[in-house]
Protein backbone atom coordinates (compact mmCIF):
# COMPACT_ATOMS: atom_id res chain seq x y z
CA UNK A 1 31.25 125.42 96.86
CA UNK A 2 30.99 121.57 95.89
CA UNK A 3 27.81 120.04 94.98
CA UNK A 4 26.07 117.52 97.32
CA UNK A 5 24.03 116.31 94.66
CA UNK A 6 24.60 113.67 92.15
CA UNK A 7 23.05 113.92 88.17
CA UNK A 8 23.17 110.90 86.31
CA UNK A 9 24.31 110.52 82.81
CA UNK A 10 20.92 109.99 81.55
CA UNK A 11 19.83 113.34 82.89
CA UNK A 12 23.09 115.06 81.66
CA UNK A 13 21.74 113.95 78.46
CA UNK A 14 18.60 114.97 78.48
CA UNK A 15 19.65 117.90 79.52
CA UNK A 16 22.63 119.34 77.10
CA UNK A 17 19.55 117.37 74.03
CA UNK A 18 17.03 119.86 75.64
CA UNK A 19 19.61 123.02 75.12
CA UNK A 20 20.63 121.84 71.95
CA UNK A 21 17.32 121.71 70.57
CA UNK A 22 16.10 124.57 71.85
CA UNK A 23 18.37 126.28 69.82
CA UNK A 24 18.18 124.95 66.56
CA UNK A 25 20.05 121.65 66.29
CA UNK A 26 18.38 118.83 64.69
CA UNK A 27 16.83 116.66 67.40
CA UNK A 28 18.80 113.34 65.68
CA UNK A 29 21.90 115.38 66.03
CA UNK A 30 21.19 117.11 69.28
CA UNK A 31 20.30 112.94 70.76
CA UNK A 32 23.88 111.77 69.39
CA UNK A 33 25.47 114.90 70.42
CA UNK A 34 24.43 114.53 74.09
CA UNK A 35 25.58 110.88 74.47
CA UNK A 36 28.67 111.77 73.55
CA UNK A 37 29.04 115.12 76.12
CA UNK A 38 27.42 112.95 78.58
CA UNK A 39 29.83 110.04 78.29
CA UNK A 40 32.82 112.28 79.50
CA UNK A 41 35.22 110.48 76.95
CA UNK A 42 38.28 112.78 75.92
CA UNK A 43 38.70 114.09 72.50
CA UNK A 44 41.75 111.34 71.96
CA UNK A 45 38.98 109.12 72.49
CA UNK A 46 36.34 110.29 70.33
CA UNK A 47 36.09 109.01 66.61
CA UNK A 48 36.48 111.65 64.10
CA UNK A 49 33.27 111.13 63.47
CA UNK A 50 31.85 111.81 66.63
CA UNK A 51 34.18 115.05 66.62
CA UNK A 52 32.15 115.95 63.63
CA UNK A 53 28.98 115.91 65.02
CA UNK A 54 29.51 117.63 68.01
CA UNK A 55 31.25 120.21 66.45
CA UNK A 56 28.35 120.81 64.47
CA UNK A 57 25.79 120.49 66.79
CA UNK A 58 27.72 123.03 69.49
CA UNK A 59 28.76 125.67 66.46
CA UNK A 60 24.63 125.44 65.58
CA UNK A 61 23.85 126.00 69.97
CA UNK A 62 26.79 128.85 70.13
CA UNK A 63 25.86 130.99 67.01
CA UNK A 64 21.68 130.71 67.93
CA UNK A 65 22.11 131.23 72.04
CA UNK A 66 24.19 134.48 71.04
CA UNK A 67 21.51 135.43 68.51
CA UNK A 68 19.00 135.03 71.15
CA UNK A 69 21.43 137.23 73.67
CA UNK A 70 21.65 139.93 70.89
CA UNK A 71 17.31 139.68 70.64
CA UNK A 72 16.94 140.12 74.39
CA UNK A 73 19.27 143.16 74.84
CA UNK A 74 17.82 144.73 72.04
CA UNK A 75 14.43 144.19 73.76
CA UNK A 76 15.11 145.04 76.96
CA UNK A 77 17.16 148.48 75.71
CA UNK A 78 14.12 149.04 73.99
CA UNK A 79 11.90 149.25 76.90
């Protein structure tokens, strides 16, 4: 079911630098990080560079949110 709502790209960015804070990236990295997955560019478009640094920056999110998954089924199993 399609949206009727619009999100700018200033609150995209805010919020993918909120998530990728919250779990562990560096809040220079997580700023940069979200301007660039905000901005929609393709990869062919991106500087290696940038590449880098979200690469980084989403490795850091992905290995920390499934840490956090692993924490919260072993706490609610526990229960």
């Amino acid at each position: 079911m399609p949206s009727n709502f619009f999100i700018s790209d200033k609150e995209t960015e805010k919020i993918f630098c909120t998530e990728l804070v919250k779990y562990g990236v560096e809040y220079e990295k997580a700023v940069l990080t979200a301007k660039i997955l905000a901005s929609g560019k393709p990869d062919e478009l991106l500087s290696p560079e940038e590449i880098r640094i979200v690469k980084e920056a989403c490795e850091k999110w992905f290995v920390q949110n499934n840490r956090y998954k692993k924490l919260k089924s072993f706490e609610n199993n526990s229960v």
